[in-house]
C-alpha atoms as a PDB file:
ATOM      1  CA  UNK A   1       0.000   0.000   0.000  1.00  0.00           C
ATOM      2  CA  UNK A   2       2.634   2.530  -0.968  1.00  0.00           C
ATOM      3  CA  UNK A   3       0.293   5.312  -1.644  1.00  0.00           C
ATOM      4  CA  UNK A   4      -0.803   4.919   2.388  1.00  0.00           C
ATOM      5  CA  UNK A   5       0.418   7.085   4.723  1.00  0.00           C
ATOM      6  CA  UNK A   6       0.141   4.936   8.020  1.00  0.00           C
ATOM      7  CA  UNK A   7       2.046   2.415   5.888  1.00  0.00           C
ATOM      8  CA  UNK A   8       4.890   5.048   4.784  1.00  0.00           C
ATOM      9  CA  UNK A   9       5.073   5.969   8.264  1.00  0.00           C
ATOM     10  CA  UNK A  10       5.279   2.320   9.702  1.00  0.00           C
ATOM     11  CA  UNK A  11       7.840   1.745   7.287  1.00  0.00           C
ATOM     12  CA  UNK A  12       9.544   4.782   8.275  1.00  0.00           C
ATOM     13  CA  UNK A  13       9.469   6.400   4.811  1.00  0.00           C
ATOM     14  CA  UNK A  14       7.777   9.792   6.504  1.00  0.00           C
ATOM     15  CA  UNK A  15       8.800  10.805   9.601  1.00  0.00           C
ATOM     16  CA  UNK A  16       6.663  10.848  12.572  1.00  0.00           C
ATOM     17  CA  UNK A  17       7.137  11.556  16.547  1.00  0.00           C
ATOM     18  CA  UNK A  18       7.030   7.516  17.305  1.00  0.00           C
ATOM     19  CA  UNK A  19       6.423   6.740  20.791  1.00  0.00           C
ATOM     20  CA  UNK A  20       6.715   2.684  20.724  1.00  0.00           C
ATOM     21  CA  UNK A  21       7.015   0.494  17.747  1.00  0.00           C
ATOM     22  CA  UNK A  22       7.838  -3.155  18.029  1.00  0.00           C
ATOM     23  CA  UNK A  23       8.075  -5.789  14.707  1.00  0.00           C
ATOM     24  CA  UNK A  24       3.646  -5.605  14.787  1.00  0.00           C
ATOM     25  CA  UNK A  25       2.449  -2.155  15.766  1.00  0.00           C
ATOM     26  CA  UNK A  26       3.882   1.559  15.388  1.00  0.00           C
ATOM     27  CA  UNK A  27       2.500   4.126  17.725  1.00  0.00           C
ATOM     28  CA  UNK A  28       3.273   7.868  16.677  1.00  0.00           C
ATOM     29  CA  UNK A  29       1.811  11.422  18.031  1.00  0.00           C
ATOM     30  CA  UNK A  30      -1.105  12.598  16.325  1.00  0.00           C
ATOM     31  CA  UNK A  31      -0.182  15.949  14.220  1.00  0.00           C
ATOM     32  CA  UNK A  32      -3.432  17.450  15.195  1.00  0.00           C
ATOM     33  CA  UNK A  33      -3.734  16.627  18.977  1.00  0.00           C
ATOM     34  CA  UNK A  34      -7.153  16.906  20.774  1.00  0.00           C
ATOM     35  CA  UNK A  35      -5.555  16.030  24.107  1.00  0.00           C
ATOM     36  CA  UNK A  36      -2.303  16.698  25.851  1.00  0.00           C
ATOM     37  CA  UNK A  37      -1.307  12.889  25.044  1.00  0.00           C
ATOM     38  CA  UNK A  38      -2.622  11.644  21.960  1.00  0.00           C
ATOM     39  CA  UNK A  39      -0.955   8.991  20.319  1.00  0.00           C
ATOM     40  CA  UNK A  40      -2.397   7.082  17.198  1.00  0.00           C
ATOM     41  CA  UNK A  41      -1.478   3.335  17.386  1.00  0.00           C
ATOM     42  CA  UNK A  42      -1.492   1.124  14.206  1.00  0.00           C
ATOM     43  CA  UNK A  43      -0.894  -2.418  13.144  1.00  0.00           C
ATOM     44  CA  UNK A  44       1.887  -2.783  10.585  1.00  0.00           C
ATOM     45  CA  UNK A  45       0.022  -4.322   8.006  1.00  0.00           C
ATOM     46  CA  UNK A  46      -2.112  -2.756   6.172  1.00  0.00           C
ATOM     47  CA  UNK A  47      -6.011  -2.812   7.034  1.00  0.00           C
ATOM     48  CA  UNK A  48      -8.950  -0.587   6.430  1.00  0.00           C
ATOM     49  CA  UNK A  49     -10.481  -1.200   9.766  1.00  0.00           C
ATOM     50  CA  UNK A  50     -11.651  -3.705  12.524  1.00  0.00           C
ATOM     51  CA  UNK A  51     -13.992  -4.956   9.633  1.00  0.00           C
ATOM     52  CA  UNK A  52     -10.806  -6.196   8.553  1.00  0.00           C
ATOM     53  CA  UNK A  53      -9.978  -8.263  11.384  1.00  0.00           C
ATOM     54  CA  UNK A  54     -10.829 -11.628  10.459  1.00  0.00           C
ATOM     55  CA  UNK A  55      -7.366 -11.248   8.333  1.00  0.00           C
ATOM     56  CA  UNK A  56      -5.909 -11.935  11.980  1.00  0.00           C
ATOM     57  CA  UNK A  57      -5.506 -14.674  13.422  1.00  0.00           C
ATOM     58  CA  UNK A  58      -7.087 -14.765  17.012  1.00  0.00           C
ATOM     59  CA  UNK A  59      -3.808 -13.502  19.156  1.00  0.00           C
ATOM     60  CA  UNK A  60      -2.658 -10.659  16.949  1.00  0.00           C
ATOM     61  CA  UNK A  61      -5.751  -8.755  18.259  1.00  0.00           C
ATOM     62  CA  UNK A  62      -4.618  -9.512  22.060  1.00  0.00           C
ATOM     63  CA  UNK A  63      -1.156  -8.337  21.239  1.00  0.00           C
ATOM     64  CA  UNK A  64      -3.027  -5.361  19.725  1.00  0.00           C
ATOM     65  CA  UNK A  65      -4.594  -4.518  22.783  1.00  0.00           C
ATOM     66  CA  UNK A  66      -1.681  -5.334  25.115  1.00  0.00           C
ATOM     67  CA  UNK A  67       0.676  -3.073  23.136  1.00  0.00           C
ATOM     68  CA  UNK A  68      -2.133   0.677  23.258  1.00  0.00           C
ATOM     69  CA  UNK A  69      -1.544  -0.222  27.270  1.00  0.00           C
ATOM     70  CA  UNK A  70       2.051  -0.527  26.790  1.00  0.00           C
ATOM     71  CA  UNK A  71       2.069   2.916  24.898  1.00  0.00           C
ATOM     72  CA  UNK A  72      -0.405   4.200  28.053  1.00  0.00           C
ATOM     73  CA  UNK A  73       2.244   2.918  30.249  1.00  0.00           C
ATOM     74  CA  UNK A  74       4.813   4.527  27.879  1.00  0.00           C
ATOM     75  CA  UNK A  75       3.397   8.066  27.513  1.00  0.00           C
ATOM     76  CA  UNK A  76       2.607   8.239  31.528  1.00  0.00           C
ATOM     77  CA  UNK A  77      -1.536   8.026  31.073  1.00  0.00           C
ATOM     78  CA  UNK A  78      -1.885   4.061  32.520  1.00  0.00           C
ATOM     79  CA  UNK A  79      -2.707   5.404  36.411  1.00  0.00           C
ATOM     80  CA  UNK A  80      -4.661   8.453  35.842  1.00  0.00           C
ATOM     81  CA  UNK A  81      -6.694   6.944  32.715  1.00  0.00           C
ATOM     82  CA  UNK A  82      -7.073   7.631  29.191  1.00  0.00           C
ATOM     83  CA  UNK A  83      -9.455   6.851  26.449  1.00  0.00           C
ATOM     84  CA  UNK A  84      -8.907   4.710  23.363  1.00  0.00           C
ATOM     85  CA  UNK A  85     -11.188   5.637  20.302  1.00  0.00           C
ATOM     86  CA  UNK A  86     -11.295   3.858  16.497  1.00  0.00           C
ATOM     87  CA  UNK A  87     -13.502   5.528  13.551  1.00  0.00           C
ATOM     88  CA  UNK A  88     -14.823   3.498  11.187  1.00  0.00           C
ATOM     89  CA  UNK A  89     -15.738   4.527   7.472  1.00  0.00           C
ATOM     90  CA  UNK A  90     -17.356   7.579   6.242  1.00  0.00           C
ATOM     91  CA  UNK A  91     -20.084   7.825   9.059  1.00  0.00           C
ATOM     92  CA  UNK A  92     -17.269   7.506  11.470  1.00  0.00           C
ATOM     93  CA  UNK A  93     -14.966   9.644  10.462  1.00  0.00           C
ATOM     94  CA  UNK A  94     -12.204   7.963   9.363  1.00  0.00           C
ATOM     95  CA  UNK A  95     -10.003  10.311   8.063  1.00  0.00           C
ATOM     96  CA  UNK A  96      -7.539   7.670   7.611  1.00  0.00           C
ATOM     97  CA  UNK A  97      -8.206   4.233   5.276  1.00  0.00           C
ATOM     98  CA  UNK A  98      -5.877   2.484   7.686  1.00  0.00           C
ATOM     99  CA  UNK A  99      -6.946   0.722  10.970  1.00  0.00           C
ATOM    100  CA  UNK A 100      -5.809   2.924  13.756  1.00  0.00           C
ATOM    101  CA  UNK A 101      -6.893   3.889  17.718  1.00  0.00           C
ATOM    102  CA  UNK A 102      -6.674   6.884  19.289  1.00  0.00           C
ATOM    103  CA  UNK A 103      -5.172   7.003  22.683  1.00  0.00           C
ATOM    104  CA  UNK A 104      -6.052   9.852  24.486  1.00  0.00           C
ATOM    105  CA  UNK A 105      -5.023  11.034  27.723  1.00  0.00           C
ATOM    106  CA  UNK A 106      -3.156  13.092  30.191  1.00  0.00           C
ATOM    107  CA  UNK A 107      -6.060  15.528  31.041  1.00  0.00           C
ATOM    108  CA  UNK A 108     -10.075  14.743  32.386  1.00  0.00           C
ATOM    109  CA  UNK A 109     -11.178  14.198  28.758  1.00  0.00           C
ATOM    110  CA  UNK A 110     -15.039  14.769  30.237  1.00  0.00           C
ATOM    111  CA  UNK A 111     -18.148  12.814  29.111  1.00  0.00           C
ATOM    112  CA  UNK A 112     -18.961  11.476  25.844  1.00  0.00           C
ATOM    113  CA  UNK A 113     -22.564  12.715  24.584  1.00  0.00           C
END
């Protein structure tokens, strides 16, 4: 997916403040931050969104999930708390045609409504 730019950054063809990145997952700072830590965590490999998750196999998912709380841990939001958002398609606003989550933290972020 060359013309992707999660995949250009995971690849580290464009530069972008990473955080944590292991041989799976790349987790970078968001260029248009809506909290004082908000980090955008990806999978490596290129999909569209957790519609595209039965291209896993069942522990990639866990790892998913155990490496956004090793970036919490990372970026100093695990004990105070933090929220971790996905957008799906047009309706969701996905700005971004590769599966990501939003980790936000380091502030009271409020209530959703």
């Amino acid at each position: 997916m060359d013309e992707c730019i999660f995949c250009r950054i995971a690849d580290g063809r464009i530069p972008a403040g990473k955080v944590l990145e292991n041989d799976q997952f790349v987790a970078f700072r968001d260029v248009n931050p809506k909290a004082p830590q908000h980090i955008l965590v990806i999978p490596r490999e290129h999909l569209v969104s957790i519609d595209d998750l039965s291209a896993w196999q069942h522990c990639e998912g866990h790892a998913f999930l155990q490496f956004i709380a090793e970036v919490a841990r990372e970026v100093g939001v695990a004990e105070t708390g933090y929220r971790v958002i996905t957008n799906i398609g047009h309706d969701g606003a996905q700005e971004v045609q590769h599966m990501h989550f939003h980790l936000l933290g380091g502030e009271y972020l409020g209530d959703l409504r």
